[in-house]
Protein backbone atom coordinates (compact mmCIF):
# COMPACT_ATOMS: atom_id res chain seq x y z
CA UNK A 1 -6.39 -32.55 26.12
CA UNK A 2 -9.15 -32.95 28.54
CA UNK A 3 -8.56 -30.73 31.98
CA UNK A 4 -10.05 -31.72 35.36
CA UNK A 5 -8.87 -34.24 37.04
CA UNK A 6 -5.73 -36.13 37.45
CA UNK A 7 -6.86 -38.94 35.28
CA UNK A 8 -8.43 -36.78 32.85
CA UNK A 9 -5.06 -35.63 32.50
CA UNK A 10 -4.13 -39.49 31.16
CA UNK A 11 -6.39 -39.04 27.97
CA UNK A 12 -6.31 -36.77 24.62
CA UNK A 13 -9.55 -36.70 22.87
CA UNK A 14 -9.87 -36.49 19.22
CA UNK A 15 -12.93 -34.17 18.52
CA UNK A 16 -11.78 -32.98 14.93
CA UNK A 17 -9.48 -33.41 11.95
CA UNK A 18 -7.06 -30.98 13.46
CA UNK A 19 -6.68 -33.18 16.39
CA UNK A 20 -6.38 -36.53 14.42
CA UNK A 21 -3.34 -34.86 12.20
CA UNK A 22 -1.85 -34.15 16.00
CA UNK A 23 -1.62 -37.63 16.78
CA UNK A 24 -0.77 -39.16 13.39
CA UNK A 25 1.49 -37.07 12.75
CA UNK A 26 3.44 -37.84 16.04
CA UNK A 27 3.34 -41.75 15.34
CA UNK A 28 4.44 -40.64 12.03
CA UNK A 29 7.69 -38.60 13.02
CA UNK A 30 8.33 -41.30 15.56
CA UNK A 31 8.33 -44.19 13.14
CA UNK A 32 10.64 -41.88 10.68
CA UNK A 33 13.32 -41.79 13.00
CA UNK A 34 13.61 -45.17 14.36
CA UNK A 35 13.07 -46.42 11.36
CA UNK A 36 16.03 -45.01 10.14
CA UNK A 37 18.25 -45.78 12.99
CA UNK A 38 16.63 -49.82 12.13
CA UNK A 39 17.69 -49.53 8.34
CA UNK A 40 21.34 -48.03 10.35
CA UNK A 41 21.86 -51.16 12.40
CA UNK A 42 20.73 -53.15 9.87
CA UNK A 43 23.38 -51.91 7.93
CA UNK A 44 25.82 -52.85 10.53
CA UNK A 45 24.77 -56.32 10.70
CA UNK A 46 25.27 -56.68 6.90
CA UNK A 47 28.90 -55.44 7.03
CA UNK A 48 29.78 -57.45 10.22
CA UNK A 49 28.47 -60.58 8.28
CA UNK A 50 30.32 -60.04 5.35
CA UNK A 51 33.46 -58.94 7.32
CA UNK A 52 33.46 -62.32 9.43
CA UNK A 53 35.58 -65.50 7.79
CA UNK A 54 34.50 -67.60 10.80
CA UNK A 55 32.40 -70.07 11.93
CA UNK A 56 31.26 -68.12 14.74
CA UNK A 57 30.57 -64.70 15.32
CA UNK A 58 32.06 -63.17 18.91
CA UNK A 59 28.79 -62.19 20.99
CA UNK A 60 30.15 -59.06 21.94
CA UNK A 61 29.99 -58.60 18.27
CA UNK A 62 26.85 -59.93 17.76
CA UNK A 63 24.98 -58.55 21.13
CA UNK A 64 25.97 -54.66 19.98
CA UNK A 65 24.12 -54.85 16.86
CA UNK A 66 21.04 -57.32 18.03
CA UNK A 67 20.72 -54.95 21.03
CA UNK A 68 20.41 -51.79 18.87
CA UNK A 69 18.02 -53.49 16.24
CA UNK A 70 15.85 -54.78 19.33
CA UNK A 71 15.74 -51.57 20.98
CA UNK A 72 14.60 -49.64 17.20
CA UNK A 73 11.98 -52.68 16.84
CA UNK A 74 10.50 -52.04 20.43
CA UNK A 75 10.30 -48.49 20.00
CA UNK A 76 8.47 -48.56 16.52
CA UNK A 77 6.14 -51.18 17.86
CA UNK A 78 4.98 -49.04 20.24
CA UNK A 79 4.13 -46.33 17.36
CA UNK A 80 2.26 -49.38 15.35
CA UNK A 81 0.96 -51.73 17.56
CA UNK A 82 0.23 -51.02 21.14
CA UNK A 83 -3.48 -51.81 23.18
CA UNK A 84 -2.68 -49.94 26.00
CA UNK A 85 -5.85 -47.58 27.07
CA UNK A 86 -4.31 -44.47 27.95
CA UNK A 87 -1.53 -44.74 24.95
CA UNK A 88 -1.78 -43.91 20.76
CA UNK A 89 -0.84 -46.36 18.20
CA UNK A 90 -1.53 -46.86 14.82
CA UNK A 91 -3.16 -50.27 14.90
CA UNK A 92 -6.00 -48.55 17.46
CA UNK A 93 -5.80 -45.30 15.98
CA UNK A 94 -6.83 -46.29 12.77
CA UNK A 95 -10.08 -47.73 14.01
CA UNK A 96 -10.92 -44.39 15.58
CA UNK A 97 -9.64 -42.66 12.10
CA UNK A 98 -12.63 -45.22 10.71
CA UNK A 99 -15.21 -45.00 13.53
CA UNK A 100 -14.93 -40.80 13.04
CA UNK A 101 -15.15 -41.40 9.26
CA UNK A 102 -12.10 -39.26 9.24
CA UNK A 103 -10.76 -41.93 6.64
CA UNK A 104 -13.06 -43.67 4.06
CA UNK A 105 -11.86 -46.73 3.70
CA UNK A 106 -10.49 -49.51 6.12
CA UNK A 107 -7.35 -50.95 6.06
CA UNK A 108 -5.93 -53.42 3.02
CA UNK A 109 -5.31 -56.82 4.01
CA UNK A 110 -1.76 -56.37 4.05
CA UNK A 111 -1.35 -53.96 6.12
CA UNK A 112 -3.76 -55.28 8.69
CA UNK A 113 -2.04 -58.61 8.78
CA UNK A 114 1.36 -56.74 9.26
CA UNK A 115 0.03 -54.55 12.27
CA UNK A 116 -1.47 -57.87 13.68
CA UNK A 117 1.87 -59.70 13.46
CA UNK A 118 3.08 -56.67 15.16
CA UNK A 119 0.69 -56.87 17.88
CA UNK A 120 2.42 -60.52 18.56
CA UNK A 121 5.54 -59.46 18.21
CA UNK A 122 4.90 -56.52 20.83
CA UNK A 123 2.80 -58.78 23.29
CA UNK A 124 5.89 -61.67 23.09
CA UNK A 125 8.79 -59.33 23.44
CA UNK A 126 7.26 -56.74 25.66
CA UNK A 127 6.79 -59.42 29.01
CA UNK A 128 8.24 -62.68 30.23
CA UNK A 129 5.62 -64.90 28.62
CA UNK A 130 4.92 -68.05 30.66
CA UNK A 131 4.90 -70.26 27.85
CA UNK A 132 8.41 -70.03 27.29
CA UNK A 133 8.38 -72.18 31.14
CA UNK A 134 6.09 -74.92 29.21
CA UNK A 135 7.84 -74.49 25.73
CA UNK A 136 11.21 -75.59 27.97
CA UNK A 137 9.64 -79.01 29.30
CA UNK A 138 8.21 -79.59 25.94
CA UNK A 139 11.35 -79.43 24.14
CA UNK A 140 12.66 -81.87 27.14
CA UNK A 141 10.59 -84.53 26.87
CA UNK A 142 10.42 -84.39 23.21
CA UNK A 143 14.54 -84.78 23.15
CA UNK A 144 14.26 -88.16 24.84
CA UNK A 145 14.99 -90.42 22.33
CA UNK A 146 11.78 -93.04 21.41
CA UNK A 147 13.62 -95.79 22.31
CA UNK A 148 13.89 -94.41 25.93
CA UNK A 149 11.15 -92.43 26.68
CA UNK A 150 8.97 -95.37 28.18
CA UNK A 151 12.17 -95.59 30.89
CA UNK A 152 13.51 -92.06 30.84
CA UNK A 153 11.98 -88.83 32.51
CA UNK A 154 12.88 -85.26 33.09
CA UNK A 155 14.04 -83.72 36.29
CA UNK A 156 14.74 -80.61 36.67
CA UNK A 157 17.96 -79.16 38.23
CA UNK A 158 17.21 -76.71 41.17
CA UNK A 159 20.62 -76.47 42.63
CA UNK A 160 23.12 -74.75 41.45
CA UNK A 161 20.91 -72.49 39.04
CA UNK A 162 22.49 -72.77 35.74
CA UNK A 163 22.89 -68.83 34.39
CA UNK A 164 23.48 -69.06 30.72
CA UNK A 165 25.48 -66.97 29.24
CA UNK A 166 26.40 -66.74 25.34
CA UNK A 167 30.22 -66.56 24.50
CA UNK A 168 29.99 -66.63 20.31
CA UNK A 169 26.74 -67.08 18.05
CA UNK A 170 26.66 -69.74 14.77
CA UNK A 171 27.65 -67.02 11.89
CA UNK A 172 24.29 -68.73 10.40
CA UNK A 173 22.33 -66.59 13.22
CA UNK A 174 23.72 -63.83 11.71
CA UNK A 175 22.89 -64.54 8.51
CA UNK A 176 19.44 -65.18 9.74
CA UNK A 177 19.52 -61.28 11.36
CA UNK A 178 20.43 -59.93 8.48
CA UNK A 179 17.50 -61.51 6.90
CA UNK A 180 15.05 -60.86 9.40
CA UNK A 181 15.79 -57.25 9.39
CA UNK A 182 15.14 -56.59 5.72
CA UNK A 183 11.94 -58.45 6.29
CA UNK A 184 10.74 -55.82 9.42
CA UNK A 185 12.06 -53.01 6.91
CA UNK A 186 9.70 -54.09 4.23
CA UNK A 187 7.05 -54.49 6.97
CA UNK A 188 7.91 -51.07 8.58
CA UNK A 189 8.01 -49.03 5.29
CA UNK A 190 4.75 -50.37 4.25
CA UNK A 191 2.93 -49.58 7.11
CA UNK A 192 4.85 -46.23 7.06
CA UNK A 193 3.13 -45.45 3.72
CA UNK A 194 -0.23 -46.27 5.38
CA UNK A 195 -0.50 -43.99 8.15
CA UNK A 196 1.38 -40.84 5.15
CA UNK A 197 -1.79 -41.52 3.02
CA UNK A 198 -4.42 -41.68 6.14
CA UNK A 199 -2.72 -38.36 7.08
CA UNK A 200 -3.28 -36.74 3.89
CA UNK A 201 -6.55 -37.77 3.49
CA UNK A 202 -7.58 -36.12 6.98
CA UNK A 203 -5.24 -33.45 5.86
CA UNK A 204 -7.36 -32.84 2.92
CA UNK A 205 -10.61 -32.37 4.81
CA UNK A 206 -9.67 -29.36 6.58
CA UNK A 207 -11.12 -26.47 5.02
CA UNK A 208 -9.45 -23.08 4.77
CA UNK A 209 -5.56 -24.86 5.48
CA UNK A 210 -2.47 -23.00 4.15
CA UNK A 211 -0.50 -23.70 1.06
CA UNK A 212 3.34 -24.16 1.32
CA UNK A 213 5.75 -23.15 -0.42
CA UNK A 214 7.81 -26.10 -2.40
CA UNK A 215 10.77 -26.24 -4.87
CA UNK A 216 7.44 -26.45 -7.73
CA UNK A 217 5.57 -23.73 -6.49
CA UNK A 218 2.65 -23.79 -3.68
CA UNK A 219 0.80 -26.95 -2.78
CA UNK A 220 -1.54 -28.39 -0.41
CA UNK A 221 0.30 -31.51 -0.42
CA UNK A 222 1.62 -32.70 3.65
CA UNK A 223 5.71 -32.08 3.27
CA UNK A 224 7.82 -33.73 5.25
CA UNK A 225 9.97 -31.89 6.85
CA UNK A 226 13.45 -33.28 8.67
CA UNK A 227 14.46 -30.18 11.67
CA UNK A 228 17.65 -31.03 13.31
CA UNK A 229 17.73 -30.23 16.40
CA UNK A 230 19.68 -30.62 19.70
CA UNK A 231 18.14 -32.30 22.83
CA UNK A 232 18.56 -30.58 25.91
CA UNK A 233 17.32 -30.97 29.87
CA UNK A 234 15.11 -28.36 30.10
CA UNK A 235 13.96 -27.38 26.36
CA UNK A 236 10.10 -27.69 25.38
CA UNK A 237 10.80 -31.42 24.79
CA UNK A 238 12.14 -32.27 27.81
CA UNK A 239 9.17 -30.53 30.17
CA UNK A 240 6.57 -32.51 27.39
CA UNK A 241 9.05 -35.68 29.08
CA UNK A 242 8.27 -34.30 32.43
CA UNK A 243 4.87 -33.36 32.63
CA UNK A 244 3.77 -36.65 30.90
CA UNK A 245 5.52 -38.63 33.63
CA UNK A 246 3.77 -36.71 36.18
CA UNK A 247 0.53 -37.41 34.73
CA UNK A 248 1.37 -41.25 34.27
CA UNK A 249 2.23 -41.09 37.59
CA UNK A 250 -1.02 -38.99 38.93
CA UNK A 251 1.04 -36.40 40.35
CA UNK A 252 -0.05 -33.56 37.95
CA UNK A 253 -3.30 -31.51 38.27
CA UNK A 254 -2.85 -28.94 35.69
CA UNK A 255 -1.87 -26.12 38.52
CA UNK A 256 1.34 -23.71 37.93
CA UNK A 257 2.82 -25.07 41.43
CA UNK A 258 2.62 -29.17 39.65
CA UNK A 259 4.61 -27.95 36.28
CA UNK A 260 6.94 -26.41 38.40
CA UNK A 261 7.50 -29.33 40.70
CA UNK A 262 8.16 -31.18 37.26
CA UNK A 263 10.05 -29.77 34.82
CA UNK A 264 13.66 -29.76 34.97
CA UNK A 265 15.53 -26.05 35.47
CA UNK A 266 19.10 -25.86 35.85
CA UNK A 267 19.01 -22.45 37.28
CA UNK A 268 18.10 -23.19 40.85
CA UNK A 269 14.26 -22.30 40.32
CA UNK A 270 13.14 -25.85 41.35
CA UNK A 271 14.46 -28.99 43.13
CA UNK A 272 15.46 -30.94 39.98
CA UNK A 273 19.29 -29.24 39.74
CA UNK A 274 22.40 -29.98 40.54
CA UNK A 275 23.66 -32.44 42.72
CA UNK A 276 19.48 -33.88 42.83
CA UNK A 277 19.44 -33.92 39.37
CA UNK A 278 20.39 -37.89 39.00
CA UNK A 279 18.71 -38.72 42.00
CA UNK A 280 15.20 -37.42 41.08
CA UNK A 281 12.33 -39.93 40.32
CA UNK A 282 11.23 -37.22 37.52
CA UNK A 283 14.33 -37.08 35.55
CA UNK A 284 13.71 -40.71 34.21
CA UNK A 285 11.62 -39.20 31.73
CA UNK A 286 14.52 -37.39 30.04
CA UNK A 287 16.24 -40.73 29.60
CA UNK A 288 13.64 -43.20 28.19
């Protein structure tokens, strides 16, 4: 990571293969494990549509398992398919893989249109788009019947503000989540397999790399590897939380008095404890 200044801080340049494998391989492990919550939750879905003899589906019932799948979806779109300068995703980190020729060959149709659909998806989901505002007097005027649209126009109702809230969901909607997420799991896997055989390709252009030991012997194959592990509020994870909040924030300058203004210590070594500990604007990281 480039040292210097505070904005320096903000960017990680890829000068080698070595480096490259770094960030691939953190999209990679990302995707992994929200992909499998995803394939979880769609799980759930499937069993709460078989389980329900209905018409309509509770939205209690309905929200908990649409909010879960949305939440997985948002997360792995920012692995795949996110423009943002100072952040790493696949969709711009493979043209950097190709730029660097660190990869010979660009990407197959498929899995450029998927990353491209998932560039809509993110753009659409990620903000409040505007044309939802002109979508809504669209669908108005288009509802007046023909025979009354010569006499009839739309006026909108400014007081009281309606606030919509959904009590039970068509069991068809389900149905049609159910669908939909075996359609982003397809999607997801595929581009999953992508950035596995970019990464060994780079992989295989480092000279003088270790063998591992496998079940069949040594190889120079990539292994994946699952570590469980538990999450805690000051472990090596947590300060990486920390200290990249600080720099997103410009409040880190690489000094020893900064990454101890940051991270999180229980034991009384730094402001972020105890009774603070909920209140500080630098524990957000942790829960992201």
């Amino acid at each position: 990571m480039s040292g210097g200044t505070k904005q320096q801080f903000k960017q990680f340049s890829i000068t080698c293969a070595e480096d490259a494998c770094l960030v691939l391989g953190m999209l990679i492990s990302g995707m992994t494990v929200n992909l499998e919550k995803y394939k979880e939750y769609a799980s759930e879905a499937e069993s709460l549509l078989e389980s329900t003899q209905e018409e309509y589906v509770p939205a209690k019932e309905y929200d908990d398992v649409n909010d879960k799948l949305l939440y997985r979806q948002r997360e792995i779109l920012k692995f795949t398919a996110d423009h943002q300068s100072s952040s790493f995703s696949y969709i711009d980190l493979r043209k950097i893989l190709e730029k660097h020729k660190y990869v010979s060959s660009p990407l197959s149709e498929e899995v450029s249109a998927i990353l491209s659909e998932f560039l809509d998806v993110r753009n659409w989901t990620f903000h409040n788009p505007q044309s939802l505002m002109v979508a809504a007097k669209e669908v108005a005027h288009k509802d007046i019947p023909d025979e009354l649209k010569e006499i009839a126009q739309v006026t909108p109702q400014l007081n009281p503000v309606l606030i919509r809230k959904i009590c039970r969901y068509e069991l068809v909607m389900l149905a049609s989540l159910t669908i939909h997420a075996q359609k982003r799991i397809e999607q997801f896997e595929k581009v999953l397999r992508s950035m596995k055989t970019d990464y060994q390709e780079i992989y295989d252009s480092i000279e003088n790399k270790p063998f591992l030991m496998t079940a069949h012997g040594l190889s120079d194959r990539v292994q994946y590897v699952e570590l469980k592990a538990t999450s805690g509020l000051s472990d090596y994870h947590s300060d990486i939380a920390q200290i990249s909040m600080a720099i997103q924030k410009s409040k880190y300058d690489g000094s020893d008095e900064k990454f101890n203004d940051w991270v999180v210590r229980l034991d009384g070594e730094n402001s972020c404890c105890d009774s603070t500990l909920t209140k500080d604007p630098q524990n957000e990281a942790n829960h992201k």
